[in-house]
PDB file of N, CA and C in Angstrom:
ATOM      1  N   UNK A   1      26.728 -15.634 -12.343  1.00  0.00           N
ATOM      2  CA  UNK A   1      26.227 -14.296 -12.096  1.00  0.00           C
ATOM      3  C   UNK A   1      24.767 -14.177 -12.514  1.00  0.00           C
ATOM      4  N   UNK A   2      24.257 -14.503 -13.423  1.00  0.00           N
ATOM      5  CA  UNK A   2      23.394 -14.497 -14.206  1.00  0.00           C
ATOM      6  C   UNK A   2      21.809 -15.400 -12.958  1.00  0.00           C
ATOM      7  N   UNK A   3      22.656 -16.423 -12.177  1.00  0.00           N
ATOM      8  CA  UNK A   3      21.522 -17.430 -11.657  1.00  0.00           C
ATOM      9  C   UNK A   3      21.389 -15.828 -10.465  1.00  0.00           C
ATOM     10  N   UNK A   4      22.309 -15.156  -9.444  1.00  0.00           N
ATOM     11  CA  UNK A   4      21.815 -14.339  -8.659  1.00  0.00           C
ATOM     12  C   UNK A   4      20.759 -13.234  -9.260  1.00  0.00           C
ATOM     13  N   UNK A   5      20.957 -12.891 -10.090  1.00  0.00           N
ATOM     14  CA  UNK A   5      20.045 -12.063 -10.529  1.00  0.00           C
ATOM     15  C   UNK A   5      18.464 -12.266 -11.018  1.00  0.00           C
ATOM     16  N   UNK A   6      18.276 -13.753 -11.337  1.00  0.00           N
ATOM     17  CA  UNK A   6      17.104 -14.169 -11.324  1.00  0.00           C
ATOM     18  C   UNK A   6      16.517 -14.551  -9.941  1.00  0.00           C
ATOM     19  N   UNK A   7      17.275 -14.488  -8.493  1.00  0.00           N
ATOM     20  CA  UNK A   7      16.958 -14.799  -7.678  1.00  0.00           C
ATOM     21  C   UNK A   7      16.479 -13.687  -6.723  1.00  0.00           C
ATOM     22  N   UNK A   8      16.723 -12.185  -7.254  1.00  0.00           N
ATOM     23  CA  UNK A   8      16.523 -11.336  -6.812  1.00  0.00           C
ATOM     24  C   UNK A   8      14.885 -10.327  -6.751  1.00  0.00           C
ATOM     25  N   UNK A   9      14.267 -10.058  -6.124  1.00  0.00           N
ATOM     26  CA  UNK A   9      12.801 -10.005  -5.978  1.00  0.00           C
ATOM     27  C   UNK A   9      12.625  -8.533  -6.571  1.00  0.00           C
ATOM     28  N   UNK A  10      11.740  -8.696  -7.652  1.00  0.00           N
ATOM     29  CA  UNK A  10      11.635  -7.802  -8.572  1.00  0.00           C
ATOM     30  C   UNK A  10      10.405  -6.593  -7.927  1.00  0.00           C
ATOM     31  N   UNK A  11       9.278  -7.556  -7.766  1.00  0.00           N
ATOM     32  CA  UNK A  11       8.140  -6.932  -7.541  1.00  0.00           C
ATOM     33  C   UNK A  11       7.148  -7.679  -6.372  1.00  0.00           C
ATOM     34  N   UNK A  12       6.569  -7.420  -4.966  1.00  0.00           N
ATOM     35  CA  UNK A  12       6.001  -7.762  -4.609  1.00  0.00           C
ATOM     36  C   UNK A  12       3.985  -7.155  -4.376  1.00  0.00           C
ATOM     37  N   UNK A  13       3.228  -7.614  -3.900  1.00  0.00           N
ATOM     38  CA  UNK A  13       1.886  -7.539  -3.932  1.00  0.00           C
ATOM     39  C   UNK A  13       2.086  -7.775  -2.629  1.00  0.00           C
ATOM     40  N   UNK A  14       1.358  -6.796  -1.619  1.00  0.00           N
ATOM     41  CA  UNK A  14       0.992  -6.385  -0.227  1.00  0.00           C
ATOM     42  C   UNK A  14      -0.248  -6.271   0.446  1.00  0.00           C
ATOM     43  N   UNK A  15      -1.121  -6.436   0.907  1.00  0.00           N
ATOM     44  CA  UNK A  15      -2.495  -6.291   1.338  1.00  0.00           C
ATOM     45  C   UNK A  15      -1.975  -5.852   2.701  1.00  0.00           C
ATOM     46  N   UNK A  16      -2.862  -4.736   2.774  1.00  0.00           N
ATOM     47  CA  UNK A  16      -2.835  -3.924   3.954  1.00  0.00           C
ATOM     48  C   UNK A  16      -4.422  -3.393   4.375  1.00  0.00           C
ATOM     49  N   UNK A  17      -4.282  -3.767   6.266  1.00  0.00           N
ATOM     50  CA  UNK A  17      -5.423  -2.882   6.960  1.00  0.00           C
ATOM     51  C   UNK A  17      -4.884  -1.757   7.438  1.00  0.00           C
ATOM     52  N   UNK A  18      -6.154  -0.858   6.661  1.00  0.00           N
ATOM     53  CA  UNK A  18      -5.636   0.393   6.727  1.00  0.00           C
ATOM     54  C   UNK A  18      -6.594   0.771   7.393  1.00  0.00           C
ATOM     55  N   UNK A  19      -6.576   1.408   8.973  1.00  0.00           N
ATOM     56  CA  UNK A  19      -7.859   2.332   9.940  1.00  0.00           C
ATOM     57  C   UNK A  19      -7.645   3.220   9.973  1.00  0.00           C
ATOM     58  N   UNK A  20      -8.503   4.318   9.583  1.00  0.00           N
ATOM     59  CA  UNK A  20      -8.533   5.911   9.836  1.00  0.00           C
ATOM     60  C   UNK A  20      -8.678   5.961  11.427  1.00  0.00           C
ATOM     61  N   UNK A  21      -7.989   6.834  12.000  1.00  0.00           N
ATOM     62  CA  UNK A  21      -7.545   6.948  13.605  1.00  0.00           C
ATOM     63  C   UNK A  21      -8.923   8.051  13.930  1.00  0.00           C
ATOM     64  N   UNK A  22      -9.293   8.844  12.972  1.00  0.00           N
ATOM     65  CA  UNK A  22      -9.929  10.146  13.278  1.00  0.00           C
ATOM     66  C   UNK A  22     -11.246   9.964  12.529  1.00  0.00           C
ATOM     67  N   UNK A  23     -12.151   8.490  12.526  1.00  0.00           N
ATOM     68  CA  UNK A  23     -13.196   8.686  11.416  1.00  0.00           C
ATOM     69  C   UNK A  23     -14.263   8.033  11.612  1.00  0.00           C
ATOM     70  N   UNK A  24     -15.319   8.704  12.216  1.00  0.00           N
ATOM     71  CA  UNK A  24     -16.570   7.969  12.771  1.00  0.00           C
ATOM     72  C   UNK A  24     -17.197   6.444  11.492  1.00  0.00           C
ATOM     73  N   UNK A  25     -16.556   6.616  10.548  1.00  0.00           N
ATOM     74  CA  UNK A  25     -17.503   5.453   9.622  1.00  0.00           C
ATOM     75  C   UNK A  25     -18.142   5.819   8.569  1.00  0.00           C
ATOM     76  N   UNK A  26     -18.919   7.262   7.978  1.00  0.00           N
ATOM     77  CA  UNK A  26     -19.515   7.392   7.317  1.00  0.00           C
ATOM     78  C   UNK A  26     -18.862   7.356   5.783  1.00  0.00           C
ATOM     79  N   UNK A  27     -19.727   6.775   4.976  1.00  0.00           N
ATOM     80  CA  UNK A  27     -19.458   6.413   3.688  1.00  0.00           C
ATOM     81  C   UNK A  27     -18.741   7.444   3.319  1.00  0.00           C
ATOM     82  N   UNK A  28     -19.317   9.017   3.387  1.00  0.00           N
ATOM     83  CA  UNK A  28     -18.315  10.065   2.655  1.00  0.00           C
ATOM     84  C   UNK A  28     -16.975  10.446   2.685  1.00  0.00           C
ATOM     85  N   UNK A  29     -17.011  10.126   4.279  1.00  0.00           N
ATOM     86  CA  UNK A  29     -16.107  10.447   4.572  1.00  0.00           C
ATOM     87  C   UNK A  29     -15.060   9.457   3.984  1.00  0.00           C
ATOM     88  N   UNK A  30     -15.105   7.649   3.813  1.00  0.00           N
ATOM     89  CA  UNK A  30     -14.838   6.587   3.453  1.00  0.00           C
ATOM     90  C   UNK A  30     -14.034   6.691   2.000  1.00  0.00           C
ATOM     91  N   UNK A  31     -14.987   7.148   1.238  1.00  0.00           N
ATOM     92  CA  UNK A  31     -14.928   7.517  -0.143  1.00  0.00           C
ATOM     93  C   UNK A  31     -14.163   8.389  -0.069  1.00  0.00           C
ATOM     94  N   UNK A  32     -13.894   9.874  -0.025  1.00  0.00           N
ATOM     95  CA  UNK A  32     -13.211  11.059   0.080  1.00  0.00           C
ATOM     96  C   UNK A  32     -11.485  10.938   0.728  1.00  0.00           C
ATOM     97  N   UNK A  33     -11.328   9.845   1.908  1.00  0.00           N
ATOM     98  CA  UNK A  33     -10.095   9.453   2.343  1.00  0.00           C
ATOM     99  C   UNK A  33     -10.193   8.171   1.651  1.00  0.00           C
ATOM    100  N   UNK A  34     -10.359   7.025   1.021  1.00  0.00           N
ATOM    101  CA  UNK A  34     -10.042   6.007   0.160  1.00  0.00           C
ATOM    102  C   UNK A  34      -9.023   6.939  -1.292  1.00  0.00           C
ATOM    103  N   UNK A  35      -9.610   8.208  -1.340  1.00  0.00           N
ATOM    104  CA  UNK A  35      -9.192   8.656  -3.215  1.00  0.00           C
ATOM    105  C   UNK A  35      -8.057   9.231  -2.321  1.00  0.00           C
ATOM    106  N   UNK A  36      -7.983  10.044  -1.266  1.00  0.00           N
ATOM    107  CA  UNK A  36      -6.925  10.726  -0.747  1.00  0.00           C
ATOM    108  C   UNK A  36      -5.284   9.800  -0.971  1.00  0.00           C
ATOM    109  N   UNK A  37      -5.714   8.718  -0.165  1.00  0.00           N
ATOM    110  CA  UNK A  37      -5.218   7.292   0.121  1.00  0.00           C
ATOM    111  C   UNK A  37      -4.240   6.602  -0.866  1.00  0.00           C
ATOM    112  N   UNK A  38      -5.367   6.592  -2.076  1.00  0.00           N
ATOM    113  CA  UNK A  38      -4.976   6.156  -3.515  1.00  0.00           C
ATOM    114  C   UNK A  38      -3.871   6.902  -3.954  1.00  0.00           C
ATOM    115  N   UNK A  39      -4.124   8.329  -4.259  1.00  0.00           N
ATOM    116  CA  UNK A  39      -3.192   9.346  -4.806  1.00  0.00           C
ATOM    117  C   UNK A  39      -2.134   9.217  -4.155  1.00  0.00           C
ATOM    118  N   UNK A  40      -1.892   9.203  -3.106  1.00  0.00           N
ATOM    119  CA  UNK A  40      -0.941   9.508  -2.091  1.00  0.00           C
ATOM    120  C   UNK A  40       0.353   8.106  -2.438  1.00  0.00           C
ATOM    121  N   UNK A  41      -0.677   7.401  -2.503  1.00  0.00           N
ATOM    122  CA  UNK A  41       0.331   6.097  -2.567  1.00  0.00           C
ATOM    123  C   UNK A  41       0.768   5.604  -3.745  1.00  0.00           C
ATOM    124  N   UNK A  42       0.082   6.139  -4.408  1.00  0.00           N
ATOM    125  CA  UNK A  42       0.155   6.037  -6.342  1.00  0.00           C
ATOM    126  C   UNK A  42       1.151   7.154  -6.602  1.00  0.00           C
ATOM    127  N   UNK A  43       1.165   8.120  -5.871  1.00  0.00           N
ATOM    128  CA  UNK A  43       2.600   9.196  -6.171  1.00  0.00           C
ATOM    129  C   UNK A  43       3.944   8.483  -5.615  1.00  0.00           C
ATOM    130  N   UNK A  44       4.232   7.375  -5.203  1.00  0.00           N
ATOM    131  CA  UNK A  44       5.252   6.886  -4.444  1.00  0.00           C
ATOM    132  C   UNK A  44       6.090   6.260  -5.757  1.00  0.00           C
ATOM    133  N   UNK A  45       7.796   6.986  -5.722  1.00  0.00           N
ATOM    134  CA  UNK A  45       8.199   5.756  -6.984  1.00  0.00           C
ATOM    135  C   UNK A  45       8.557   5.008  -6.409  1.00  0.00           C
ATOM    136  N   UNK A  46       8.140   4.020  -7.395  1.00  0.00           N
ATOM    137  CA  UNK A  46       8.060   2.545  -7.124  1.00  0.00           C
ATOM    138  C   UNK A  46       6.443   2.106  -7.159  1.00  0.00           C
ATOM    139  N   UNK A  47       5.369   1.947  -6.323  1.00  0.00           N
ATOM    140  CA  UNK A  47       4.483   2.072  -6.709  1.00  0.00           C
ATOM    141  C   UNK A  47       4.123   1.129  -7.469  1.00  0.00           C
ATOM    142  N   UNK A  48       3.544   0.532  -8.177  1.00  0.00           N
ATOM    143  CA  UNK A  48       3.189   0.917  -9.780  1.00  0.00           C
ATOM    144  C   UNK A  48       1.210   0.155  -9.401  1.00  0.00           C
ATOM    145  N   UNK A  49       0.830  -0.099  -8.693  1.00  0.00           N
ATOM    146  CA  UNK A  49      -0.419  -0.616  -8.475  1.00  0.00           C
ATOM    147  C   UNK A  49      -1.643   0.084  -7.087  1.00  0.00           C
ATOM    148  N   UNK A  50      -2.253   0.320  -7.137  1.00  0.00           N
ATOM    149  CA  UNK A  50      -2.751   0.488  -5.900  1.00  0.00           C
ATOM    150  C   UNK A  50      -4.692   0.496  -5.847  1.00  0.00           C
ATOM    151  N   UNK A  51      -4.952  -0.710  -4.879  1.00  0.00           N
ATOM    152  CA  UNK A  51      -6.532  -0.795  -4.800  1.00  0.00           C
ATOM    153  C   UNK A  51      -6.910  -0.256  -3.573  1.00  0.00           C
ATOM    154  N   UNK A  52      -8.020   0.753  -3.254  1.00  0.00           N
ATOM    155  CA  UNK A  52      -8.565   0.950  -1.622  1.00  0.00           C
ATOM    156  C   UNK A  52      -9.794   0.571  -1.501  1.00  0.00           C
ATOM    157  N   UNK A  53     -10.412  -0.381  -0.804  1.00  0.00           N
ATOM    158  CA  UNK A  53     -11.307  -1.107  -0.857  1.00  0.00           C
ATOM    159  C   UNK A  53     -12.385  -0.135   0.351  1.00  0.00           C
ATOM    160  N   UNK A  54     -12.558   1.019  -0.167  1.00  0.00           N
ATOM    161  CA  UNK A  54     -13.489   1.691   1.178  1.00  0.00           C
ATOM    162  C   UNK A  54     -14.509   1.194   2.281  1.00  0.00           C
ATOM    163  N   UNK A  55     -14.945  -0.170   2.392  1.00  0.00           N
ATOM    164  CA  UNK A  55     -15.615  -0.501   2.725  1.00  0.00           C
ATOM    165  C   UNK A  55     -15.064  -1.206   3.803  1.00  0.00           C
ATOM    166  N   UNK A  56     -13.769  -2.565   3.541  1.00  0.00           N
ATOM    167  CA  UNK A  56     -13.395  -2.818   4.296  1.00  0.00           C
ATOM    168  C   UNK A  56     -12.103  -2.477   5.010  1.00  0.00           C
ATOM    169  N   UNK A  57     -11.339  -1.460   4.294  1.00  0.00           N
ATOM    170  CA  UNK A  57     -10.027  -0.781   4.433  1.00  0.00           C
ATOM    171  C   UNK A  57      -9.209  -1.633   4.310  1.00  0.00           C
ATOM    172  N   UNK A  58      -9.362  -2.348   3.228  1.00  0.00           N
ATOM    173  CA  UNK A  58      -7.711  -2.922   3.168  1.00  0.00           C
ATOM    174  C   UNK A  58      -7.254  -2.317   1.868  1.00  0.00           C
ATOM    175  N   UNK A  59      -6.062  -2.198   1.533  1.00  0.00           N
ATOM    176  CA  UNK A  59      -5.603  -1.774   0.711  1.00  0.00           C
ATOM    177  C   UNK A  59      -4.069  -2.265   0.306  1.00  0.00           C
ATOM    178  N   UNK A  60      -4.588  -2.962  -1.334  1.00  0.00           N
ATOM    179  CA  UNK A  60      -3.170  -3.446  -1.938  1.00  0.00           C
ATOM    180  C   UNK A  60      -2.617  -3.156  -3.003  1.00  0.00           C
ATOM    181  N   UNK A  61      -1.565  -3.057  -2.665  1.00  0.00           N
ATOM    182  CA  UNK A  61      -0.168  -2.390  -3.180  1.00  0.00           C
ATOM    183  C   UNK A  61       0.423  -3.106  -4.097  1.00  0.00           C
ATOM    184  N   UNK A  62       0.874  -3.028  -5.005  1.00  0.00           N
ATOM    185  CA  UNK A  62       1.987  -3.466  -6.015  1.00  0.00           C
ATOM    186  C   UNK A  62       2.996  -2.243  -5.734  1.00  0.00           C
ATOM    187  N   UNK A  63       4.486  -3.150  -5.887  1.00  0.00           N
ATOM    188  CA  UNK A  63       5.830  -2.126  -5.498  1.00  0.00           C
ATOM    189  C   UNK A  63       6.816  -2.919  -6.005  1.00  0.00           C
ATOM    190  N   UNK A  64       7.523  -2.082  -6.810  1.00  0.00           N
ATOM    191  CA  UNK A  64       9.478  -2.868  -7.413  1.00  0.00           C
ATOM    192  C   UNK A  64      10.141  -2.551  -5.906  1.00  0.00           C
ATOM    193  N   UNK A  65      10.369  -3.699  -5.625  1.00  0.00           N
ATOM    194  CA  UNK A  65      11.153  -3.815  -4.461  1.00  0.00           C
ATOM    195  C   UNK A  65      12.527  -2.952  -4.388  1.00  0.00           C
ATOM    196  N   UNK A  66      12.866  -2.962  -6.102  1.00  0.00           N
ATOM    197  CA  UNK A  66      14.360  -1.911  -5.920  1.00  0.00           C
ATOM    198  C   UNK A  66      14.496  -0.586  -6.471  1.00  0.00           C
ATOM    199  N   UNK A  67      13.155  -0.385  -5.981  1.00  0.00           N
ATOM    200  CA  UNK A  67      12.818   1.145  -6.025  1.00  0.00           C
ATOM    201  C   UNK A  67      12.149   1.498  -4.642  1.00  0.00           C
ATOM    202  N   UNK A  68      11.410   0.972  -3.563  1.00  0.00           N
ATOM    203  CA  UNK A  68      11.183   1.292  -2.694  1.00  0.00           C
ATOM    204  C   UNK A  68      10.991   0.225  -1.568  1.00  0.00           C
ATOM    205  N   UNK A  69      10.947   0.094  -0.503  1.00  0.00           N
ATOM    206  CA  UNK A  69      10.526  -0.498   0.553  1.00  0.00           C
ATOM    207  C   UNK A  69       9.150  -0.060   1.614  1.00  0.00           C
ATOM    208  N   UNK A  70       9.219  -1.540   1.941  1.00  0.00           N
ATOM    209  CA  UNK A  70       7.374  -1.917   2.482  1.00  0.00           C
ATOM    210  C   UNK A  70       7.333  -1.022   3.434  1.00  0.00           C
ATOM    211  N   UNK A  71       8.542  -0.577   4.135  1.00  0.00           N
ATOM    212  CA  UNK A  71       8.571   0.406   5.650  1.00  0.00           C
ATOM    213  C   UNK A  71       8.078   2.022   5.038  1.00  0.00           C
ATOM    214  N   UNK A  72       8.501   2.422   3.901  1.00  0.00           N
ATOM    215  CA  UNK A  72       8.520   3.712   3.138  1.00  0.00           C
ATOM    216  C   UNK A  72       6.948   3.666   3.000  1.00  0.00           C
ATOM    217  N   UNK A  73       6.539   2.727   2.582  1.00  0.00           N
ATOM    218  CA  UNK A  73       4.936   2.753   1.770  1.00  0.00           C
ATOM    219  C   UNK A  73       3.851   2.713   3.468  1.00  0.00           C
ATOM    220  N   UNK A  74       3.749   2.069   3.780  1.00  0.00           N
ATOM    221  CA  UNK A  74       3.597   1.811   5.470  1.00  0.00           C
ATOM    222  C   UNK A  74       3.822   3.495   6.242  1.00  0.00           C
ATOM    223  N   UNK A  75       4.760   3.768   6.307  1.00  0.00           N
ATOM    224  CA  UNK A  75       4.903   5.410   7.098  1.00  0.00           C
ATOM    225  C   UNK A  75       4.252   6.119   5.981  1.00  0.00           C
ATOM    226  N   UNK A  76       3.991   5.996   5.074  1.00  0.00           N
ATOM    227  CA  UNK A  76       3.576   7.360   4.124  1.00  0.00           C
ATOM    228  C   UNK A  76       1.670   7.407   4.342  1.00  0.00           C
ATOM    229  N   UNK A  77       1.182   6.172   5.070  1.00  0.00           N
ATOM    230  CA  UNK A  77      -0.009   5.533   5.353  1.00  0.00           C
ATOM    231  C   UNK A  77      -0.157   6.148   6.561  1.00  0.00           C
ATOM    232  N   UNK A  78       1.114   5.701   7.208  1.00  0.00           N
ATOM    233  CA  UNK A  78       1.133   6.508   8.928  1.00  0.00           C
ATOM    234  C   UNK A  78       0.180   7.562   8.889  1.00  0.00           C
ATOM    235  N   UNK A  79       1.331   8.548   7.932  1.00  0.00           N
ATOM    236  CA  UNK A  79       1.327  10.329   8.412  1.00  0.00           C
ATOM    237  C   UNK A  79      -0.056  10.972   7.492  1.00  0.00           C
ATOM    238  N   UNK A  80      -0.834   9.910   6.915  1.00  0.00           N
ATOM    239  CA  UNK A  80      -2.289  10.525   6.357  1.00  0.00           C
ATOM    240  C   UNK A  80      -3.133  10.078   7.785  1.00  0.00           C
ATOM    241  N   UNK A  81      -2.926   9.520   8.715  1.00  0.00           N
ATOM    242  CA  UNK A  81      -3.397   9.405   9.841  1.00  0.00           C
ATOM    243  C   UNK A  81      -4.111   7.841  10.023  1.00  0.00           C
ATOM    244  N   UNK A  82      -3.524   7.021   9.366  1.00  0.00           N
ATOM    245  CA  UNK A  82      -4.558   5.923   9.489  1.00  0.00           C
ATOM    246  C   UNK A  82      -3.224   4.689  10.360  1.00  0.00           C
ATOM    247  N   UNK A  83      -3.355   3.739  11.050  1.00  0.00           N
ATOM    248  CA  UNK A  83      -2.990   2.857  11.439  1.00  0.00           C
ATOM    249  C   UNK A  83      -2.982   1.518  10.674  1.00  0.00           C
ATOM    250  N   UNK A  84      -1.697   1.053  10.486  1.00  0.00           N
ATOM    251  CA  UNK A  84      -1.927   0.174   9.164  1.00  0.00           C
ATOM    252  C   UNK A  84      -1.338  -1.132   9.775  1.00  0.00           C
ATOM    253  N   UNK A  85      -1.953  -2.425   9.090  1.00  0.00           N
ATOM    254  CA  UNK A  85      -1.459  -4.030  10.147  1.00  0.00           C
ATOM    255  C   UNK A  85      -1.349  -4.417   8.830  1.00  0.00           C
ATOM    256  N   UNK A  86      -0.234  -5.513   8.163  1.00  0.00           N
ATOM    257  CA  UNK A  86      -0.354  -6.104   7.290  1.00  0.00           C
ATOM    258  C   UNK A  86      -0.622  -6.929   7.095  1.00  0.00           C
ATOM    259  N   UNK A  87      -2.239  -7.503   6.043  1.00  0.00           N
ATOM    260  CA  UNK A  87      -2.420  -8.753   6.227  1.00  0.00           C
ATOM    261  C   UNK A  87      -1.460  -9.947   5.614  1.00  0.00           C
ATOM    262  N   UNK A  88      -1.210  -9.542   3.940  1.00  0.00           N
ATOM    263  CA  UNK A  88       0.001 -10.409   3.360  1.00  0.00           C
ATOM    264  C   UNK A  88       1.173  -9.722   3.008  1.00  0.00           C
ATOM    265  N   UNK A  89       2.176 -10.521   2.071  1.00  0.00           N
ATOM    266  CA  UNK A  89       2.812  -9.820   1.744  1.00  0.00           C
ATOM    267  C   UNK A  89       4.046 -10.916   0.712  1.00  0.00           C
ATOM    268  N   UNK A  90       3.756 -11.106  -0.637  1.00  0.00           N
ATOM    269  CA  UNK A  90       3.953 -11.840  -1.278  1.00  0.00           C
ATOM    270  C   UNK A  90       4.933 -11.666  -2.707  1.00  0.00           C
ATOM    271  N   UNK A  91       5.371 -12.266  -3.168  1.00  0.00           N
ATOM    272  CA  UNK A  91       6.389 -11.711  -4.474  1.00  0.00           C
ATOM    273  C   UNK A  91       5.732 -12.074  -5.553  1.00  0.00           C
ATOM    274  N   UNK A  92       5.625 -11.168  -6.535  1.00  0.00           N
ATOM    275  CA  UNK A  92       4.824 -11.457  -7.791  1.00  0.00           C
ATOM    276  C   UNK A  92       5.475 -11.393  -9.108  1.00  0.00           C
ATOM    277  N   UNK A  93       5.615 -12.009  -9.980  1.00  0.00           N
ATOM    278  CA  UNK A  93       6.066 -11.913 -11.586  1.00  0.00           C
ATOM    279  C   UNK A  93       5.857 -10.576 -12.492  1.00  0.00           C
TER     280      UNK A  93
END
């Protein structure tokens, strides 16, 4: 019993492209939806990490896998309006 439970995925690390659907480019605007972005996804339980790289829009995630799923974190990205492709998506200690 003991070996399944060490085999079970605790926590993974995600890198995500994240495109604003509605956003000509300008830095302010960049900055102002990057913090939106952050909060939004940092209120998610499970959660527990989150970087938004305003410049190039990717954005990565730390998440306890048995508290939430990659599809939950992904739609919650949706409905702030941005289009999201994942670049990785890896299990971490």
């Amino acid at each position: 019993m003991e070996t399944k439970e060490k085999n079970v995925k605790k926590e993974e690390k995600v890198i995500l492209n994240a495109l604003k659907t509605d956003c000509t480019g300008c830095s302010t605007c960049a900055d102002f939806k990057a913090d939106n972005l952050r909060h939004a996804l940092a209120r998610l339980n499970g959660v527990t990490k989150v970087k938004v790289d305003e410049i190039t829009g990717k954005v990565t995630i730390e998440y306890g896998t048995q508290k939430i799923i990659l599809s939950k974190i992904t739609e919650r990205i949706e409905k702030l309006g941005y289009k999201v492709e994942i670049v990785s998506r890896e299990e971490i200690q």
